[in-house]
Protein backbone atom coordinates (compact mmCIF):
# COMPACT_ATOMS: atom_id res chain seq x y z
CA UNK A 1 113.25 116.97 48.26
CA UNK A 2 110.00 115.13 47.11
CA UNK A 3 109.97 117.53 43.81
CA UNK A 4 113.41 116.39 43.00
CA UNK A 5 113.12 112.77 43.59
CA UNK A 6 109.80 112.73 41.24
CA UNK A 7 111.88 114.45 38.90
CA UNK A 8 115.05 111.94 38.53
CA UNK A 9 112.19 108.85 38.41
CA UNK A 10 110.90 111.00 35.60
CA UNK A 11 114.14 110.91 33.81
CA UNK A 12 115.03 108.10 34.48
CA UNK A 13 112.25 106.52 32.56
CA UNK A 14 113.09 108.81 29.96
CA UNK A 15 116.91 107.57 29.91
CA UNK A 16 115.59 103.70 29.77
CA UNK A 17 113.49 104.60 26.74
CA UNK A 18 116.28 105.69 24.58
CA UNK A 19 118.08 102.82 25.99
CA UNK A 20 115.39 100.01 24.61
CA UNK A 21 115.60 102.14 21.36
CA UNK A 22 119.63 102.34 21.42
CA UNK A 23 119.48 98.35 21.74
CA UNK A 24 117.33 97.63 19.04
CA UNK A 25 119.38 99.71 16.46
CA UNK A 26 118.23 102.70 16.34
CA UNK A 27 119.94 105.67 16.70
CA UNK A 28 119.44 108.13 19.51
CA UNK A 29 120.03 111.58 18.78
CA UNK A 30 121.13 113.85 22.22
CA UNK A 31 119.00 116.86 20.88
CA UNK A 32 116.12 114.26 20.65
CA UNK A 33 116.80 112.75 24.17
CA UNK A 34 117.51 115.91 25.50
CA UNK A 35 114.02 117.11 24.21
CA UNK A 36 112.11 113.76 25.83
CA UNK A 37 113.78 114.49 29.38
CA UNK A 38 112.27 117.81 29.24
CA UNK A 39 109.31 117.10 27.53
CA UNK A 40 107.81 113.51 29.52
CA UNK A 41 110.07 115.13 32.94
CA UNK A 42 108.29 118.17 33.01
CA UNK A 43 104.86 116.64 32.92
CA UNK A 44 106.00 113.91 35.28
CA UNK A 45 107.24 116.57 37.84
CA UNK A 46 104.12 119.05 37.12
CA UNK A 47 101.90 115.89 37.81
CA UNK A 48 104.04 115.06 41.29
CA UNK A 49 103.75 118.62 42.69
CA UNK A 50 99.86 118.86 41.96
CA UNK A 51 99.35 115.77 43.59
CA UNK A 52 101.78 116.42 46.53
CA UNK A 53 99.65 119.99 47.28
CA UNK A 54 96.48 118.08 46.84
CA UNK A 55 97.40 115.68 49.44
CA UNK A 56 98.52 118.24 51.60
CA UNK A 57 95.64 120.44 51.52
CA UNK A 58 93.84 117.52 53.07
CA UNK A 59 93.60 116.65 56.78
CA UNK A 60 92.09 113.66 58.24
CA UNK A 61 91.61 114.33 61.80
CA UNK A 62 91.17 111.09 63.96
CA UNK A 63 88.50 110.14 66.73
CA UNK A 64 89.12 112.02 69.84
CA UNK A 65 92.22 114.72 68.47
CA UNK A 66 91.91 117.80 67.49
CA UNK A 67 93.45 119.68 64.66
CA UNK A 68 96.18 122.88 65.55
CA UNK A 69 96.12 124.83 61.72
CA UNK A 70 100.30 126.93 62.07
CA UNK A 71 99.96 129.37 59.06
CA UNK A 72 103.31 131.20 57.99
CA UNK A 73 101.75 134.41 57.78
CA UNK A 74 99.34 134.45 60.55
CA UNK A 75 100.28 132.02 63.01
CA UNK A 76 98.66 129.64 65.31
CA UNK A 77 94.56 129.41 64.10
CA UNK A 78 92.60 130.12 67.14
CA UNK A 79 90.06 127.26 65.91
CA UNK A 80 91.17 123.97 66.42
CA UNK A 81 89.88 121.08 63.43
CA UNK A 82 87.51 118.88 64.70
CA UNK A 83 87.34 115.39 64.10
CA UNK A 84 87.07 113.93 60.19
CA UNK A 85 88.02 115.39 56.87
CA UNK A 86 89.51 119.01 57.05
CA UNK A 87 90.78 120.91 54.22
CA UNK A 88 93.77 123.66 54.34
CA UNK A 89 95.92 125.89 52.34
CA UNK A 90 98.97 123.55 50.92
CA UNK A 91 102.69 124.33 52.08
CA UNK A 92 101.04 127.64 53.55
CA UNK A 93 99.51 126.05 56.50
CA UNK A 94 100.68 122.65 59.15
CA UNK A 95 98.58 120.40 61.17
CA UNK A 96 99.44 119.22 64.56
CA UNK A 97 97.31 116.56 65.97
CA UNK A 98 96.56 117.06 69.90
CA UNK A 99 94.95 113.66 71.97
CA UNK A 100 91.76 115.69 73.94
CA UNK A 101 90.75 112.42 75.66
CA UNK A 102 90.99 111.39 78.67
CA UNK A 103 94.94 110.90 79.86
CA UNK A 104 96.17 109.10 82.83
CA UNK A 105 99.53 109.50 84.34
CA UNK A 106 101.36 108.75 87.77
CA UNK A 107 102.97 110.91 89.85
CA UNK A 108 105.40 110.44 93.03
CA UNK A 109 106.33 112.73 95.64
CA UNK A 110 108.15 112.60 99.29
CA UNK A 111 107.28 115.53 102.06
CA UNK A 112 107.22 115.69 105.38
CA UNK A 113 103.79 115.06 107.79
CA UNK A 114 102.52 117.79 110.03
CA UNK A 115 104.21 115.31 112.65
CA UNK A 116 107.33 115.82 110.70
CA UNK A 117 107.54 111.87 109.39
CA UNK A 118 108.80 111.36 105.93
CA UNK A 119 105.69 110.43 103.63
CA UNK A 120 106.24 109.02 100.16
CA UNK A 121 103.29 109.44 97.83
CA UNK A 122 102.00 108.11 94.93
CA UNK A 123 99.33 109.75 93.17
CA UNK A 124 97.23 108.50 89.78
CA UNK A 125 95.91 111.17 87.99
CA UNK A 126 92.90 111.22 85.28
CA UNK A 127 93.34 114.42 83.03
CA UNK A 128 92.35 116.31 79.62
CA UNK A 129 92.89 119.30 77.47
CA UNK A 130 89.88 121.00 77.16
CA UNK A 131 89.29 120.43 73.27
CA UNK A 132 88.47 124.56 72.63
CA UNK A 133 91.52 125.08 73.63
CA UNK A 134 93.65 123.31 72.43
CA UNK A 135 95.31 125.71 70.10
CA UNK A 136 95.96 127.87 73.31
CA UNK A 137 97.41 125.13 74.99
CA UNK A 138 99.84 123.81 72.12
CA UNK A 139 100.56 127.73 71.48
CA UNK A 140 101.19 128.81 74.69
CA UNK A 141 102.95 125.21 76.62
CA UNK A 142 103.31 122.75 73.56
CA UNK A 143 102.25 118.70 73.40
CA UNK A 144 103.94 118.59 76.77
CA UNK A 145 102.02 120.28 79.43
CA UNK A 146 101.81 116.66 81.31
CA UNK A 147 105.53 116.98 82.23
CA UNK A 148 105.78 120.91 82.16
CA UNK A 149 102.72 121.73 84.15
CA UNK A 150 100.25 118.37 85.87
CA UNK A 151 103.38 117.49 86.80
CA UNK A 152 104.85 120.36 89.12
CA UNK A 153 101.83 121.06 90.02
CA UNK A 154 100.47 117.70 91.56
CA UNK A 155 104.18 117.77 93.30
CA UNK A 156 103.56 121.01 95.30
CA UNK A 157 99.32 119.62 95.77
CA UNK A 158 101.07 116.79 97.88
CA UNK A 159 103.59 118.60 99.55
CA UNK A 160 101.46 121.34 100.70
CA UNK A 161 98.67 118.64 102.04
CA UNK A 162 100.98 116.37 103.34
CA UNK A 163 102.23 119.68 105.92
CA UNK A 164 98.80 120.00 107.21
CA UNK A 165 97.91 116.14 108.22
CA UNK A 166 99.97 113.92 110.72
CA UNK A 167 101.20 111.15 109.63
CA UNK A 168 98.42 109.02 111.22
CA UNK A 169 95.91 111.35 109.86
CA UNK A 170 97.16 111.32 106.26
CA UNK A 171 95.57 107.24 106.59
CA UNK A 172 92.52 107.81 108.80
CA UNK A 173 91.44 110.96 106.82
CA UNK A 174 92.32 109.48 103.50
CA UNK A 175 89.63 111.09 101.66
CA UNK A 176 89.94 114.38 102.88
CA UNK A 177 93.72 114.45 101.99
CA UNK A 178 92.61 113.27 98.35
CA UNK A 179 90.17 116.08 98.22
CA UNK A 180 92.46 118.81 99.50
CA UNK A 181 95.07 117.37 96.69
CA UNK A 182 92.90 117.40 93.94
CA UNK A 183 91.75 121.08 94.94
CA UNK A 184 95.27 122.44 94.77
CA UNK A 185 95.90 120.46 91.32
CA UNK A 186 92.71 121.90 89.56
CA UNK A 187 93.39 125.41 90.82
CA UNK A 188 97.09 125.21 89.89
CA UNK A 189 96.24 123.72 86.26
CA UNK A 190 92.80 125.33 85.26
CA UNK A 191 94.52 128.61 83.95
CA UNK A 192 96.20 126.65 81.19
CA UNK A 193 92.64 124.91 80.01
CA UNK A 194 93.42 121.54 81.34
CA UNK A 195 90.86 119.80 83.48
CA UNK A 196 90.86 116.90 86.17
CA UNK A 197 88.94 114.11 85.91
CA UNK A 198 89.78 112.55 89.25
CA UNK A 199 92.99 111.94 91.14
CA UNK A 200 93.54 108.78 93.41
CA UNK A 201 95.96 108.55 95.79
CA UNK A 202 97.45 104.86 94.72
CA UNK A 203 99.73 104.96 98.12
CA UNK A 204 101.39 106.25 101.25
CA UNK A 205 104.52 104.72 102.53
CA UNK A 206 105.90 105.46 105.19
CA UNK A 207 109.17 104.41 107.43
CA UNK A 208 109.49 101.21 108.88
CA UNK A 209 109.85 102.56 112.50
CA UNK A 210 106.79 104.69 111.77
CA UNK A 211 104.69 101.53 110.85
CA UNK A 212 105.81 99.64 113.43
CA UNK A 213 104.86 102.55 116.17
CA UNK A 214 101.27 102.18 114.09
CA UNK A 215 101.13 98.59 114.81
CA UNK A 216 101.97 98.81 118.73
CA UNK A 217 99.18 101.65 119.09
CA UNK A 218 96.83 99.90 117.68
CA UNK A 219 97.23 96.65 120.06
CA UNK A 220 97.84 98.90 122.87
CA UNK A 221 94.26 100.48 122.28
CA UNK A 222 92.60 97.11 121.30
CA UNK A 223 93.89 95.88 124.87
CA UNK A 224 92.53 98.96 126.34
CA UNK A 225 89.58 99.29 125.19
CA UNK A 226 89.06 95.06 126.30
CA UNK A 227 90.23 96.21 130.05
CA UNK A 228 87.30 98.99 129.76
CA UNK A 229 84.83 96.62 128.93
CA UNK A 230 86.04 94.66 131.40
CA UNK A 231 85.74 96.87 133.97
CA UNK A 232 82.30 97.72 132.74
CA UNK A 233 81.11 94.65 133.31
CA UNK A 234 82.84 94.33 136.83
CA UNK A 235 80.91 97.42 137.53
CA UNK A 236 77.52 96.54 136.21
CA UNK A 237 77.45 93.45 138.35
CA UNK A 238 78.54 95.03 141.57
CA UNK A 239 75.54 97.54 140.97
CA UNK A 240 73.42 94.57 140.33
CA UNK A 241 74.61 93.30 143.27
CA UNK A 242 73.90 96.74 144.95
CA UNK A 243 70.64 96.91 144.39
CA UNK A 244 69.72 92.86 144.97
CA UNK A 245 71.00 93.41 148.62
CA UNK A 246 68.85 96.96 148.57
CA UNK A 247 65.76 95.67 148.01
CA UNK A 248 66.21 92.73 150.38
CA UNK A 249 67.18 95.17 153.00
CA UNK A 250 64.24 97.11 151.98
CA UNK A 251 61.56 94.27 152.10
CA UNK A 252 63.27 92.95 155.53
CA UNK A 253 62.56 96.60 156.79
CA UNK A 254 59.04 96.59 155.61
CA UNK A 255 58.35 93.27 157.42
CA UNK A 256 59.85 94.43 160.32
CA UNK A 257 57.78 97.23 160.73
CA UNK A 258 54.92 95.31 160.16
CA UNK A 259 55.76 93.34 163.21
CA UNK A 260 53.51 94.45 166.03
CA UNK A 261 52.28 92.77 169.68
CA UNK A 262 48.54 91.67 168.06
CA UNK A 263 50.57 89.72 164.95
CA UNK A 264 52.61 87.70 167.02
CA UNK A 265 49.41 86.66 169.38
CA UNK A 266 47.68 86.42 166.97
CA UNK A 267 50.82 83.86 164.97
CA UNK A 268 50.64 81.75 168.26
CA UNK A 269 47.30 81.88 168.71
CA UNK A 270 47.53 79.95 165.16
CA UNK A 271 50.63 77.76 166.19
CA UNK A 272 48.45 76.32 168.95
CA UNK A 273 45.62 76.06 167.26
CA UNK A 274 47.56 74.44 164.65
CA UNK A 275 49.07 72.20 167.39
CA UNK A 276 45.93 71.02 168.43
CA UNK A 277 44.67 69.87 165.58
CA UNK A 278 47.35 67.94 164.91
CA UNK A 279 47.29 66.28 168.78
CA UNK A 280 46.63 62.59 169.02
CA UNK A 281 45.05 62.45 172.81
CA UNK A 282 47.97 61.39 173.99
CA UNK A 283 49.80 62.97 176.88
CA UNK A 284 52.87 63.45 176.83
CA UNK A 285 55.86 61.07 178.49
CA UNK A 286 58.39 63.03 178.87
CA UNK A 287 59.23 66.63 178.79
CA UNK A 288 62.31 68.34 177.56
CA UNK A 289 64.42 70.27 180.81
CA UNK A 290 65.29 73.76 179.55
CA UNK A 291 68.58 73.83 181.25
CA UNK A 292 69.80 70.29 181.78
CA UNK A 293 69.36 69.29 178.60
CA UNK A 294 67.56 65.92 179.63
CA UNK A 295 64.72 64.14 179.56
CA UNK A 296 61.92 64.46 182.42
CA UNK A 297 59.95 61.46 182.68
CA UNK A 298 56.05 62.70 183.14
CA UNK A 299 53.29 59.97 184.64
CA UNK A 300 51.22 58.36 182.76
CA UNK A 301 48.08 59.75 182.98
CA UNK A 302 46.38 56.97 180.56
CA UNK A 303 47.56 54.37 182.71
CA UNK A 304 45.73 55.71 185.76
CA UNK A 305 42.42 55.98 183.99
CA UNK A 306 39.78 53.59 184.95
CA UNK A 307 39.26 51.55 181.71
């Protein structure tokens, strides 16, 4: 289509020639025209093709791709183009250009828990073709694989982990269900050259009922756990208090076994001494009656004493 187009450019330069010459007088004669047409359209069109296979048979392969040679007679090249200038057999040979970098993509999927609660997933995904292989890959799945093959398999990953966690598990053990997911992915994917990079596992929702349930747990084992402590303490202190009135009982006990006849003779032996000491030379007036509960005057011994 390109060949012909050249072409009728050609002639029509040729035409608008014999045009400027028809105008100023001259005559044109068809053999003559004819003969230019051929003549300057010929070289025009030789010139177009030569430059169309020389820009053909030149590949610029851009940072990060790699190069996928289809030959009509052989096939798919087994030997992908690396990056920068490439050169290849014109209109015998095709370039496709594969991205080897790092991809991302997201991926959803619902399943049931281990607890059989309905778990909605979202997963975020970090992939690449492996850049040796990329003629493999393009031969064998196309530009594609994301949707054909990351894509069914990170589905089934999630399904098949989401089976073996409960529901509360799937959020306390979050990085053991990203693990087990990204296992499954690599092992489902890794035949068909493409490798993982990481996976993350962007979110988990679950049913409102389900989160609610979550919520009341939770406050029902904060409150729990405060009552333990409480009781803790309750129980610390009566032991404390156990063992204050132990060792009083225990140092009562020791004093009264030290109790004997010669230590309380020997404690009024010290009263009266004591009593003595402290006595005035005074008699006394009165004395206390044990029973009565009076007074007893005595006589006054100080008064009868010849001065």
């Amino acid at each position: 289509m390109g060949y012909i187009l050249l072409a009728i450019i050609a002639t029509g330069f040729m035409v608008m020639a014999s045009r400027e010459k028809w105008l100023q007088g001259q005559k044109v004669n068809p053999e003559e025209l004819s003969s230019m047409i051929f003549k300057y359209g010929f070289t025009f069109l030789i010139l177009a093709v030569l430059a169309l296979i020389g820009t053909r048979g030149v590949v610029v392969v851009p940072p990060g791709h790699r190069g996928i040679i289809f030959n009509k007679i052989s096939g798919i090249r087994q030997a992908a183009l690396a990056e920068g200038f490439n050169v290849v057999i014109p209109v015998i040979e095709y370039v496709t250009l594969m991205d080897v970098r790092v991809q991302k993509d997201t991926y959803e999927a619902s399943a049931a828990s281990k607890d059989m609660q309905t778990v909605h997933t979202k997963v975020a995904l970090n992939f690449h073709p492996a850049p040796e292989s990329a003629p493999r890959i393009f031969q064998e799945v196309g530009l594609g694989y994301s949707e054909r093959i990351i894509h069914p398999a990170v589905q089934e990953a999630v399904k098949a982990t989401t089976a073996r966690f409960t529901a509360e598990e799937l959020i306390t053990r979050r990085e053991d269900v990203k693990k087990l997911i990204r296992e499954l992915v690599e092992h489902q994917i890794k035949s068909f050259n493409i490798k993982v990079d990481e996976l993350y596992i962007t979110d988990f929702d679950f049913s409102k009922q389900f989160a609610e349930a979550i919520e009341m747990k939770q406050i029902a084992e904060q409150q729990a756990l405060k009552a333990k402590r409480d009781l803790d303490r309750i129980r610390i202190e009566a032991e404390q208090k156990v063992a204050s009135a132990r060792a009083e009982a225990e140092a009562l006990k020791m004093q009264k076994e030290a109790i004997s006849a010669q230590l309380i003779q020997l404690r009024q032996v010290e009263m009266q001494k004591l009593a003595i000491e402290k006595w005035d030379g005074k008699m006394p007036e009165v004395m206390m009656s044990g029973q009565g509960g009076g007074a007893t005057p005595l006589l006054n011994l100080n008064a009868l004493t010849p001065k």
